[in-house]
N, C-alpha and C. Protein backbone atom coordinates (compact mmCIF):
# COMPACT_ATOMS: atom_id res chain seq x y z
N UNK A 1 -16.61 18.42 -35.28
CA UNK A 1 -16.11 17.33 -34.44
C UNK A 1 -16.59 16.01 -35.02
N UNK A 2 -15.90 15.19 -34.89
CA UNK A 2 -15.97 13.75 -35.50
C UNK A 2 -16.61 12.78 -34.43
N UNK A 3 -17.29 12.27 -34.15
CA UNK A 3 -18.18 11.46 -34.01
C UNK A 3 -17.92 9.58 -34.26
N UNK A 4 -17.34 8.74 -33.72
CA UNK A 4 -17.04 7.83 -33.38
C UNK A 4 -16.85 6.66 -31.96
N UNK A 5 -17.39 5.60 -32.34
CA UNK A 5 -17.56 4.90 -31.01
C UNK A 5 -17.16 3.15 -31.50
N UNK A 6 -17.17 2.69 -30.31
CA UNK A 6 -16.53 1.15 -30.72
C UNK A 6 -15.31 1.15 -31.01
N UNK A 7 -15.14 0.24 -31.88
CA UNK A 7 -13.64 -0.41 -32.32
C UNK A 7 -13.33 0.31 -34.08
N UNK A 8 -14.47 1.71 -33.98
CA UNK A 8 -14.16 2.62 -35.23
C UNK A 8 -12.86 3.56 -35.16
N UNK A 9 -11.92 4.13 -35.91
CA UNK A 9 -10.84 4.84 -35.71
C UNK A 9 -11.14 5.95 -37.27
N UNK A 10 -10.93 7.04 -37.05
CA UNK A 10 -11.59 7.99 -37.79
C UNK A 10 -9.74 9.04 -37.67
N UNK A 11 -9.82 8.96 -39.00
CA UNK A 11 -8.65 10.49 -39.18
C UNK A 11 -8.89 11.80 -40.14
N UNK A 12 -8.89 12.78 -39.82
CA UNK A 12 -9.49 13.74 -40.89
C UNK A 12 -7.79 14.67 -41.33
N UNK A 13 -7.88 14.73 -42.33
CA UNK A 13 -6.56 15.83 -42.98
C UNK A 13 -7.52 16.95 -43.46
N UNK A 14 -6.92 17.94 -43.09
CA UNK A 14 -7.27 19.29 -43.54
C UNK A 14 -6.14 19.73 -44.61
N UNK A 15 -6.64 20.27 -45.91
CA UNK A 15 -5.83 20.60 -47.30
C UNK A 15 -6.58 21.75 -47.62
N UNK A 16 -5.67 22.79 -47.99
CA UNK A 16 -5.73 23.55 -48.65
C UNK A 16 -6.46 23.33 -49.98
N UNK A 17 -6.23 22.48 -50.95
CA UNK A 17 -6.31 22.40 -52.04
C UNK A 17 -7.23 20.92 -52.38
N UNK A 18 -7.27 20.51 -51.71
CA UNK A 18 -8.35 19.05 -51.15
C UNK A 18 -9.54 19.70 -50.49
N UNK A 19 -9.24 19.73 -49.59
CA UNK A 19 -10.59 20.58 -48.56
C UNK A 19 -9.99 19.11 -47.16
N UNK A 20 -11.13 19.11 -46.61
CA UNK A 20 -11.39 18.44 -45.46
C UNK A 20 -11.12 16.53 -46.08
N UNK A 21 -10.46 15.95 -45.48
CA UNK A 21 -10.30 14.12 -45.91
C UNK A 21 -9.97 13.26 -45.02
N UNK A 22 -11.79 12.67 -44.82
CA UNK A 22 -11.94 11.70 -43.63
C UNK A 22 -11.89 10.07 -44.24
N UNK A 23 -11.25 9.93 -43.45
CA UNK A 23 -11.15 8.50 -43.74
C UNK A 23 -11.07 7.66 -42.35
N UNK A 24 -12.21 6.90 -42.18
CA UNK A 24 -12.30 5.75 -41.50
C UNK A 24 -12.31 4.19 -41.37
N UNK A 25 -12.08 3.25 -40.52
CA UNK A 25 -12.27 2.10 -40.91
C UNK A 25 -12.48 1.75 -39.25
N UNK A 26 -12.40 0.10 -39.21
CA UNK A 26 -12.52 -1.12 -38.00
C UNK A 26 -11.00 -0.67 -37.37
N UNK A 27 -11.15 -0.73 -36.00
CA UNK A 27 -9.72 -0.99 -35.53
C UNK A 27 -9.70 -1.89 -34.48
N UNK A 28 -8.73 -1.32 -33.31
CA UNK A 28 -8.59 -2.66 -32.35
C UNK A 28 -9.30 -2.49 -31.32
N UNK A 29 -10.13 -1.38 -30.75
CA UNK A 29 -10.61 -0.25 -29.57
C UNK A 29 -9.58 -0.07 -29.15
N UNK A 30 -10.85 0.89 -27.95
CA UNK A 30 -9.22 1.86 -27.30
C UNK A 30 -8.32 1.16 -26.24
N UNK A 31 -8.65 0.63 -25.49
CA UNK A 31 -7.72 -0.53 -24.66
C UNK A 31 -6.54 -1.17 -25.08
N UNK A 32 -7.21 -1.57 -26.61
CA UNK A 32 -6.01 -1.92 -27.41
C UNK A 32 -4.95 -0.93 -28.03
N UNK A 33 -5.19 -0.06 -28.06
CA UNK A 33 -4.97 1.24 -29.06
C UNK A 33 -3.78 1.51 -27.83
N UNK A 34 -4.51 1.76 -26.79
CA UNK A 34 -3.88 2.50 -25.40
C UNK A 34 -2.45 1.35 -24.89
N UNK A 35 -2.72 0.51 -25.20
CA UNK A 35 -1.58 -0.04 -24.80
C UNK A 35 -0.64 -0.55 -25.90
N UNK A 36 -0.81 -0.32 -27.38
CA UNK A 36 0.33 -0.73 -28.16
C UNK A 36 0.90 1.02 -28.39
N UNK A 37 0.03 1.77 -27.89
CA UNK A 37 0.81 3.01 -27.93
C UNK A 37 2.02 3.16 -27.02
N UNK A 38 1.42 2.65 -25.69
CA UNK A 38 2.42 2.74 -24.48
C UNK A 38 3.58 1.89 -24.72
N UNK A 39 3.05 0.55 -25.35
CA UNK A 39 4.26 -0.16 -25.97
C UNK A 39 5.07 0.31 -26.62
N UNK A 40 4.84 1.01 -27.46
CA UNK A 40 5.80 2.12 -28.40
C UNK A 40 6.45 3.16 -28.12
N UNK A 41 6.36 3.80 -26.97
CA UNK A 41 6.59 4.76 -26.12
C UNK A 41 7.66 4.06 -25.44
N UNK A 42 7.61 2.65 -24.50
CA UNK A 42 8.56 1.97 -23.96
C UNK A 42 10.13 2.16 -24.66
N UNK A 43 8.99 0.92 -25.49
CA UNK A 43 10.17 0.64 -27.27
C UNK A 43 11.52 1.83 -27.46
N UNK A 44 10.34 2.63 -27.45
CA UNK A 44 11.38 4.37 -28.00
C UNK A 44 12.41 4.91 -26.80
N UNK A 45 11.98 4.93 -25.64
CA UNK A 45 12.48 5.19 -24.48
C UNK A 45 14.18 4.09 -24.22
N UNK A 46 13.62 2.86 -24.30
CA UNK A 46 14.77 1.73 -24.09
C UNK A 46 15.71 1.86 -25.25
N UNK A 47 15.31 2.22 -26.18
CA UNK A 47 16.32 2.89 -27.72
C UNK A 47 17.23 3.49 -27.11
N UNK A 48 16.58 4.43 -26.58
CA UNK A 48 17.26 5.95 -26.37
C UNK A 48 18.27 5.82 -25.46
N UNK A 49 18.08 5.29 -24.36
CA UNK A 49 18.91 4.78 -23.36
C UNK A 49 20.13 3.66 -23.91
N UNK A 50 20.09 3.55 -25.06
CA UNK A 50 21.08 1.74 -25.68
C UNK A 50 20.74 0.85 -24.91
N UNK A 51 19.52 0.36 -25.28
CA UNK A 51 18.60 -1.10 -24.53
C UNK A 51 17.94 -1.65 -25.55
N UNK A 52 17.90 -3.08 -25.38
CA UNK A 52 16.61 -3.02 -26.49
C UNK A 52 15.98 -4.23 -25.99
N UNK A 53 15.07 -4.85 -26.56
CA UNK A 53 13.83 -5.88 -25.83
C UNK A 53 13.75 -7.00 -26.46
């Protein structure tokens, strides 16, 4: 398990032929995170319907 706190954002790929590849950096936290996701979710939804913003 990966281990992260703050405004850190951590992704790990699992490869066959690589092995395990973590790569982290700074991001926006999760508040921020949580709502440009939901934004995107909107976004996709009003598409779908023939709407757009």
């Amino acid at each position: 398990a990966l281990a992260i706190s703050g405004t850190l954002n951590t992704a790990q790929i699992l490869s066959d032929l690589a092995g395990p590849i973590t790569v982290s950096g700074r991001g926006a936290g999760r508040i921020e995170t949580a709502s440009a996701i939901l934004s995107d979710l909107l976004a996709i939804m009003d598409r779908r319907r023939g709407k757009s913003l």
